[in-house]
Protein backbone atom coordinates (compact mmCIF):
# COMPACT_ATOMS: atom_id res chain seq x y z
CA UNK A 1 193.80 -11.89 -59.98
CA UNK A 2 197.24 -11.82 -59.09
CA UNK A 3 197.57 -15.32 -57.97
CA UNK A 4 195.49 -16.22 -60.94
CA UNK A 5 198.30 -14.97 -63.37
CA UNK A 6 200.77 -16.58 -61.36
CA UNK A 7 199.61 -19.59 -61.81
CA UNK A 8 199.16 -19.17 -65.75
CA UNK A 9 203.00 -18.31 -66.12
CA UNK A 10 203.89 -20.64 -63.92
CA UNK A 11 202.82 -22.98 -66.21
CA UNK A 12 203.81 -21.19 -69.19
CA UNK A 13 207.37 -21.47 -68.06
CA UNK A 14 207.13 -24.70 -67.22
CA UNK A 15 209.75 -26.96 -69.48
CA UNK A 16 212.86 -28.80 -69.38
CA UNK A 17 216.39 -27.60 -68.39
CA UNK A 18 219.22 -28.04 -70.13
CA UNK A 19 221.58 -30.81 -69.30
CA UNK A 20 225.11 -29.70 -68.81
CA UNK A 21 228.23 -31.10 -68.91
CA UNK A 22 230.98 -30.59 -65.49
CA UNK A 23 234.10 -32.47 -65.34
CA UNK A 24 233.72 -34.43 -67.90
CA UNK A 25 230.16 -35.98 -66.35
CA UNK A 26 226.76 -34.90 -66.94
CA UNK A 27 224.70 -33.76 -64.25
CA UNK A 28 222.42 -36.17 -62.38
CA UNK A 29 219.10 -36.59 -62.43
CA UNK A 30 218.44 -34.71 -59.01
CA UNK A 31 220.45 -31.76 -60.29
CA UNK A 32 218.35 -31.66 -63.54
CA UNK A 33 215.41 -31.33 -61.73
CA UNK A 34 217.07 -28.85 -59.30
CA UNK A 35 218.40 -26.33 -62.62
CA UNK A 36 215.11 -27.21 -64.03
CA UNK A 37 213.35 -25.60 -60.77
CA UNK A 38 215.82 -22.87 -60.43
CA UNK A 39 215.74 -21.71 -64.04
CA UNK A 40 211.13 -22.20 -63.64
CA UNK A 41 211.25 -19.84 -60.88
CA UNK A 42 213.60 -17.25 -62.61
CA UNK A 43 211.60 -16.89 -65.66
CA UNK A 44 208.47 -16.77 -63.69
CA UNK A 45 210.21 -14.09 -61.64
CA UNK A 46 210.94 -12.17 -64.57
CA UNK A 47 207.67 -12.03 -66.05
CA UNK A 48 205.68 -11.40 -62.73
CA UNK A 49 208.27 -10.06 -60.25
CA UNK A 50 207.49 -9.26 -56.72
CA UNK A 51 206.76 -6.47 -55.43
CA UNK A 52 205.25 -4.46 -58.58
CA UNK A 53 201.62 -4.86 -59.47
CA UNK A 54 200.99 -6.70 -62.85
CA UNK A 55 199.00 -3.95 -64.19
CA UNK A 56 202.13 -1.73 -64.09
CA UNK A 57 203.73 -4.10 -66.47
CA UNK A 58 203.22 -2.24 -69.47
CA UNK A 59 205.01 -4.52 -71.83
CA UNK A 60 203.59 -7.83 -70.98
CA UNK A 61 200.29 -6.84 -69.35
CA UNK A 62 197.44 -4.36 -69.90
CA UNK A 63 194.48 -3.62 -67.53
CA UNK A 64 191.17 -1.52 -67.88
CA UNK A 65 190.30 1.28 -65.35
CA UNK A 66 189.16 -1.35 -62.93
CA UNK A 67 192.51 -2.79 -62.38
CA UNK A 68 191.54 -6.00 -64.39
CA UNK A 69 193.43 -7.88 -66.86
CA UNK A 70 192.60 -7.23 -70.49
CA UNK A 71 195.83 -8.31 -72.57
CA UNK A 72 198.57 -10.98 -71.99
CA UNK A 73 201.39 -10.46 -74.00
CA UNK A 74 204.18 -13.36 -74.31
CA UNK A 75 205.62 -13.30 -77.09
CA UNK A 76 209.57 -14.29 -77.81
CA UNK A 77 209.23 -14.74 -73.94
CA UNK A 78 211.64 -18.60 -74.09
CA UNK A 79 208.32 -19.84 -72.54
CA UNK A 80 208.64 -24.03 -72.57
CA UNK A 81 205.52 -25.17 -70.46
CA UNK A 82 202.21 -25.44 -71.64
CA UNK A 83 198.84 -23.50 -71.62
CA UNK A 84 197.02 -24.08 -68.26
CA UNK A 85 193.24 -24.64 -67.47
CA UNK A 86 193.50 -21.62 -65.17
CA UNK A 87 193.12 -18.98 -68.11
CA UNK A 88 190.00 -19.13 -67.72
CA UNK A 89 189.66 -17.54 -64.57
CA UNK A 90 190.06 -14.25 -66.75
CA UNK A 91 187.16 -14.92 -69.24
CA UNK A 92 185.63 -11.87 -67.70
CA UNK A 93 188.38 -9.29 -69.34
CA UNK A 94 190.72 -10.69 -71.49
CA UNK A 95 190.64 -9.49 -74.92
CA UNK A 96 194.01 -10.64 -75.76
CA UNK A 97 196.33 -13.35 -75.74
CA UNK A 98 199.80 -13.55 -77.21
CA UNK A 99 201.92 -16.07 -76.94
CA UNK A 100 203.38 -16.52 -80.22
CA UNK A 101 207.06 -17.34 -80.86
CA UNK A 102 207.75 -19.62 -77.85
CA UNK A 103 208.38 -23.28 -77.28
CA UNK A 104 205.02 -24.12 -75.96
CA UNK A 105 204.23 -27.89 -76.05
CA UNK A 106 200.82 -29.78 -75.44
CA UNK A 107 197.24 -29.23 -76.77
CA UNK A 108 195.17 -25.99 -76.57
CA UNK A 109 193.06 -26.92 -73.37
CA UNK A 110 188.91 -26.70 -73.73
CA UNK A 111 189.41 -23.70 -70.86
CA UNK A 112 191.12 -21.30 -73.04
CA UNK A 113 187.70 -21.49 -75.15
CA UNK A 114 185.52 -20.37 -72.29
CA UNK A 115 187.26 -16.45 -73.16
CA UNK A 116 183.90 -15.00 -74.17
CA UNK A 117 185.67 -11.63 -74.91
CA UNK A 118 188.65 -12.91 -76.37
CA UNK A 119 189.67 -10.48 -79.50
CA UNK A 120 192.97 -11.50 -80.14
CA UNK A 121 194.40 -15.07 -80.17
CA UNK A 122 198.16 -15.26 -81.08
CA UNK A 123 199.76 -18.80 -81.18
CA UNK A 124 201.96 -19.21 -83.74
CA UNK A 125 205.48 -20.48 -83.72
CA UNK A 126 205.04 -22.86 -80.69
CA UNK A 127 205.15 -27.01 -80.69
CA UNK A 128 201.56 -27.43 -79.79
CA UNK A 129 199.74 -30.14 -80.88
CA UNK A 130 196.54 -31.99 -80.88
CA UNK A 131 193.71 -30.98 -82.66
CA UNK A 132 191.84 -27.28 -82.57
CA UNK A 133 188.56 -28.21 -81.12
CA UNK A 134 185.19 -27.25 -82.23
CA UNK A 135 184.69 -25.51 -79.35
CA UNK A 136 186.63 -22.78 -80.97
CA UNK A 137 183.28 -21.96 -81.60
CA UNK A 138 182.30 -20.24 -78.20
CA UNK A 139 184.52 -17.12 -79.34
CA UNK A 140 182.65 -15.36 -81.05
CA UNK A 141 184.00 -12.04 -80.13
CA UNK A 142 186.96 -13.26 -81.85
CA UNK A 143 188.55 -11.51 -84.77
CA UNK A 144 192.16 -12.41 -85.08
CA UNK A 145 193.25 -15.87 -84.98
CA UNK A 146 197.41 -16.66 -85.34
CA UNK A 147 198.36 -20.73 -84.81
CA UNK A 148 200.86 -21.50 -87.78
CA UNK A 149 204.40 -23.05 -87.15
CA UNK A 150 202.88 -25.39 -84.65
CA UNK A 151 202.09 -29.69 -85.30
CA UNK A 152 197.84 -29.46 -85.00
CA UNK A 153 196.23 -32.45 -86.79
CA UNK A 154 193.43 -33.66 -88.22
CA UNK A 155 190.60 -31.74 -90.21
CA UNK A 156 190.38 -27.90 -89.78
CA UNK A 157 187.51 -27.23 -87.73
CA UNK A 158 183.79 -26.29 -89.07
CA UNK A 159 183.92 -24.39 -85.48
CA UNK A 160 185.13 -21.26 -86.90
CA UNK A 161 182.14 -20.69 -89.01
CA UNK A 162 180.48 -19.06 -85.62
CA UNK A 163 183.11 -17.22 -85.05
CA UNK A 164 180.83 -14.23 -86.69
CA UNK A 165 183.61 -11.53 -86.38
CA UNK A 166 186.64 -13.00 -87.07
CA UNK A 167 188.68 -11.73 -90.28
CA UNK A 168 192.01 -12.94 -89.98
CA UNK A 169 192.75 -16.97 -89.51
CA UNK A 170 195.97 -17.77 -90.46
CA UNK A 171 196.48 -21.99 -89.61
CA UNK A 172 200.02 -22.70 -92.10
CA UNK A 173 202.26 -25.16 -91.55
CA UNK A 174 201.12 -27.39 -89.63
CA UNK A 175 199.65 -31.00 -90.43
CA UNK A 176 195.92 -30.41 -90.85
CA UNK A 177 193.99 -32.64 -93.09
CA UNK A 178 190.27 -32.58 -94.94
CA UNK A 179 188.85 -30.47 -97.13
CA UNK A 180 188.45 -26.32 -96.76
CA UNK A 181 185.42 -26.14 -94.23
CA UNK A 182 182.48 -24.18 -95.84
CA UNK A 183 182.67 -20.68 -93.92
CA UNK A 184 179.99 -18.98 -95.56
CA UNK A 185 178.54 -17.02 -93.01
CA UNK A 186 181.93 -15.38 -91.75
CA UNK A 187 183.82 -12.15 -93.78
CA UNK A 188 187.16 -13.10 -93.76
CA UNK A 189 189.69 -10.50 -95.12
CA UNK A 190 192.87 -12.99 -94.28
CA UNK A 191 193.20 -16.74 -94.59
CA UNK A 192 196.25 -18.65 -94.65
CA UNK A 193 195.62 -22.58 -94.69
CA UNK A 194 199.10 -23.15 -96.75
CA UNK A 195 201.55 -25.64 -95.84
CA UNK A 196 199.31 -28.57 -94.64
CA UNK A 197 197.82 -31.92 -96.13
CA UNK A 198 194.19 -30.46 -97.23
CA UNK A 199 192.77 -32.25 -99.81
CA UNK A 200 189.45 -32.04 -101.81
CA UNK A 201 188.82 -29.41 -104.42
CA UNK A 202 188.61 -25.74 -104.58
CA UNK A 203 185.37 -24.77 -102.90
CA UNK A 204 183.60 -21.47 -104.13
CA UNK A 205 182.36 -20.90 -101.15
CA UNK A 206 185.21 -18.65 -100.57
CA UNK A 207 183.44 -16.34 -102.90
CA UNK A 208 181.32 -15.47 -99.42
CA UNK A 209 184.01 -13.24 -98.09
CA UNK A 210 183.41 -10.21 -99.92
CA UNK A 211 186.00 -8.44 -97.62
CA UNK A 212 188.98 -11.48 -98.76
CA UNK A 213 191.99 -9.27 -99.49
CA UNK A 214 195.07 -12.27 -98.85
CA UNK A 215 194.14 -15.98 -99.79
CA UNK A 216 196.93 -18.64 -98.75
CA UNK A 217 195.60 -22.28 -100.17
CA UNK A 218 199.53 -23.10 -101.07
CA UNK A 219 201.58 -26.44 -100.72
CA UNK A 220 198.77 -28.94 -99.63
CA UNK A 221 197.14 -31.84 -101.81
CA UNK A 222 193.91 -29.58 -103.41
CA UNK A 223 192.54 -31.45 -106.89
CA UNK A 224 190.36 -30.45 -109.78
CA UNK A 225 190.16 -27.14 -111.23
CA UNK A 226 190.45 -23.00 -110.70
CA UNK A 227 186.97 -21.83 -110.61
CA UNK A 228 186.23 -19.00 -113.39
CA UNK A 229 184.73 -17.10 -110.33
CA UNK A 230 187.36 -16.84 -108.37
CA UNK A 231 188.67 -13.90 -110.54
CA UNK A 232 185.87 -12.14 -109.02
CA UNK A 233 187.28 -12.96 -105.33
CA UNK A 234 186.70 -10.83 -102.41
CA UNK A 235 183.99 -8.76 -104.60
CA UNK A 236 186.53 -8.54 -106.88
CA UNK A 237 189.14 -6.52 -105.40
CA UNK A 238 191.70 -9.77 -104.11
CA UNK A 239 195.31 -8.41 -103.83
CA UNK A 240 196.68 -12.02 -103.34
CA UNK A 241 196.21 -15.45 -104.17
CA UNK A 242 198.75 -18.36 -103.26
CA UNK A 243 197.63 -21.91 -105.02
CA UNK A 244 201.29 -23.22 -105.93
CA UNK A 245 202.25 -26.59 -104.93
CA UNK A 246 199.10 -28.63 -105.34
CA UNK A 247 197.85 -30.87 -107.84
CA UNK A 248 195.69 -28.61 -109.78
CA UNK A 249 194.54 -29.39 -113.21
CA UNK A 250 193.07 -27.35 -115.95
CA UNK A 251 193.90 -23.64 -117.12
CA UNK A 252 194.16 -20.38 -115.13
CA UNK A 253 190.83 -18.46 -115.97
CA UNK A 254 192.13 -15.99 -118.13
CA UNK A 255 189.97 -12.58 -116.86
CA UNK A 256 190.99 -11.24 -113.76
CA UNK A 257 190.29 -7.47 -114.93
CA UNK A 258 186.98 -7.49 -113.72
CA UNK A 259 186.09 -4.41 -115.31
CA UNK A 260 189.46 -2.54 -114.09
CA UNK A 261 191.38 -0.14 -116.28
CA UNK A 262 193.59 0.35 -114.67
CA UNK A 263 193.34 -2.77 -112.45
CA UNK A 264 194.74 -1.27 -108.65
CA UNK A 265 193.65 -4.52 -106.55
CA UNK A 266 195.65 -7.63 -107.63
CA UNK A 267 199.55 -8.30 -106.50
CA UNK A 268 199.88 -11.74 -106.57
CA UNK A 269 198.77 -14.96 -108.23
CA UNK A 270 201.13 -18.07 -107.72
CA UNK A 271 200.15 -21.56 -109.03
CA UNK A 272 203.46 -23.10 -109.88
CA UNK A 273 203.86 -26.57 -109.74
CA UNK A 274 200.69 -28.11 -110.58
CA UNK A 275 199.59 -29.91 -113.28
CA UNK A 276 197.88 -26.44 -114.96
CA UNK A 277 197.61 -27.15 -119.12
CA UNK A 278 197.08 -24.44 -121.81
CA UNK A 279 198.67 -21.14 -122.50
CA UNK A 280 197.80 -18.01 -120.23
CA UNK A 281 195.50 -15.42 -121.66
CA UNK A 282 197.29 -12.07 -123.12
CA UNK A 283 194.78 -10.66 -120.27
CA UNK A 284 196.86 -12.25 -117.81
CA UNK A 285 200.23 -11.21 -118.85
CA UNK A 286 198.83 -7.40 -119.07
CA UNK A 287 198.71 -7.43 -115.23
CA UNK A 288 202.50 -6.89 -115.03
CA UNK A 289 203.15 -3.59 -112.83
CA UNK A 290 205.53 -2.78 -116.15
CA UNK A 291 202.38 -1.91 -118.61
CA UNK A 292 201.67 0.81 -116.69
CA UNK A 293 197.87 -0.26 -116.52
CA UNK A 294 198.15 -2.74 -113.41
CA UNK A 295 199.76 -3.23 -110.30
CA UNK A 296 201.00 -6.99 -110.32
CA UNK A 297 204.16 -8.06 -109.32
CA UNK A 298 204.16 -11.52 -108.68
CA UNK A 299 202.80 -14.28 -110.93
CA UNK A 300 204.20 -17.76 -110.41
CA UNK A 301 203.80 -20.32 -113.14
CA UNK A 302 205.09 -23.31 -114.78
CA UNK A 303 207.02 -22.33 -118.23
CA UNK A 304 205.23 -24.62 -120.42
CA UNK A 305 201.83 -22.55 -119.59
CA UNK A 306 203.45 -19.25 -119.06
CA UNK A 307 205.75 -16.63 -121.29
CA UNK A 308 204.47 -13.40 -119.28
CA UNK A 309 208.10 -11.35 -118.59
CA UNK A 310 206.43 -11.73 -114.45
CA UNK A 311 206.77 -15.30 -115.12
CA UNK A 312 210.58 -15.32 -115.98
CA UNK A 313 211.70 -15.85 -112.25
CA UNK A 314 210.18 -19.22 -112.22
CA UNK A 315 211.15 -20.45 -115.77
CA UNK A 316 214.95 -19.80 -115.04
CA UNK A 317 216.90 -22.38 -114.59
């Protein structure tokens, strides 16, 4: 096990050195890859260093009753290198993987999907890139799923769909591209898939995920219309939903009560800058936290389709 892990961060902390400056000259290549060696082995050191057994890590590694390795925890660890093939070797007993908030580079290899008991994936805030395979399917113990603020491409995988328990995917900012995948079977209670280059329409098969709490569908290139049903989001009781910076068309449906008084659930709706028409409903503008009969605090709109006081933030010049 212990060689295992030593491989994984050896990789992980793989990564270029810095190039300094002495005398006036920079530093050849053989004494790049010298620092670069020297400054590898350090931060390998540091995460696994000799002479104390990795399960007494407490910070950076947790281990069941059997001595085996059940949690990796990386994160804001400077890694540079890339994720290795060898994580694998712990598809046995790992439940969770953090290694958000690093400089990671390279593409999520097929290995890392062979974690049968994986809970817990946390990736965001690297440079990886490539694309998230399909094979994302083979987790289906998987619950929690973290890869924004990295440069993934092409079309967000149908994959997740057999991810049964997951209920938090968060994929923003990054440079995915397609339509939202139809998810229907899962019960998401968390998706962010803001910040990318989807295109297509708003698909009501969200309307699935009765447990949907947080919906993040912001900055990308979604067309057509806001459903009337998606007032009745995440059986009704939605406390967010981020559509600004699209190229919606149509009005806001007008109803998002849903039989409320006083309506406890919604927060947020944002769907500034778009190409929304009309006038909001009076119903809409009676959300505002101030009326005493709601809890919203946030509604982002245009000012030619909005003159609720909640808009005023985004009307002022």
């Amino acid at each position: 096990q212990r060689y295992s892990l030593a491989t994984v961060i050896f990789a992980l902390t793989d990564g270029p050195t810095v190039t300094t400056t002495v005398g006036g000259a920079s530093d050849g290549p053989d004494e790049r890859r010298r620092r670069a060696r020297e400054e590898r082995y350090l931060r390998a050191a540091d995460l696994l260093p000799s002479g104390i057994d990795e399960c007494e890590l407490k910070k950076t590694i947790k281990c069941n009753d059997e001595g085996k390795i059940t949690e990796m925890k990386f994160r804001k660890k400077e890694l540079k290198g890339y994720i290795p093939k060898e994580i694998n070797k712990f598809w046995l007993t790992l439940k969770k993987l953090d290694l958000s908030d690093n400089d990671l580079r390279g593409e999520i290899p097929d290995a890392l999907f062979d974690l049968y008991w994986l809970e817990g994936l946390y990736l965001k805030s690297n440079k990886l890139s490539g694309t998230i395979s399909s094979k994302v399917s083979k987790l289906t113990s998987l619950k929690e799923f973290y890869a924004g603020e990295n440069d993934f491409t092409g079309k967000v995988t149908w994959g997740f769909g057999s991810c049964k328990n997951i209920r938090t995917l968060s994929l923003y900012k990054n440079k995915l591209t397609g339509p939202i995948p139809d998810w229907s079977s899962l019960d998401l209670f968390y998706l962010d898939l803001g910040h990318n280059k989807l295109t297509g329409t708003l698909t009501e098969s969200l309307l699935k995920h009765r447990p949907l709490r947080l919906l993040y569908l912001n900055n990308n290139e979604l067309t057509g219309t806001i459903p009337i049903s998606y007032t009745t989001m995440g059986n009704r009781k939605l406390k967010e939903i981020h559509l600004n910076n699209n190229q919606l068309t149509g009005e806001l449906p007008g109803d998002w009560w849903n039989g409320f008084n006083p309506q406890k659930h919604l927060l947020a709706i944002r769907v500034e800058n778009n190409n929304l028409s009309g006038s909001f409903d009076k119903k809409v503008c009676e959300l505002d936290v101030r009326g005493g009969k709601a809890e919203m605090v946030e509604l982002g709109a245009d000012c030619d389709v909005c003159s609720c006081r909640l808009c005023e933030p985004y009307c002022t010049p």
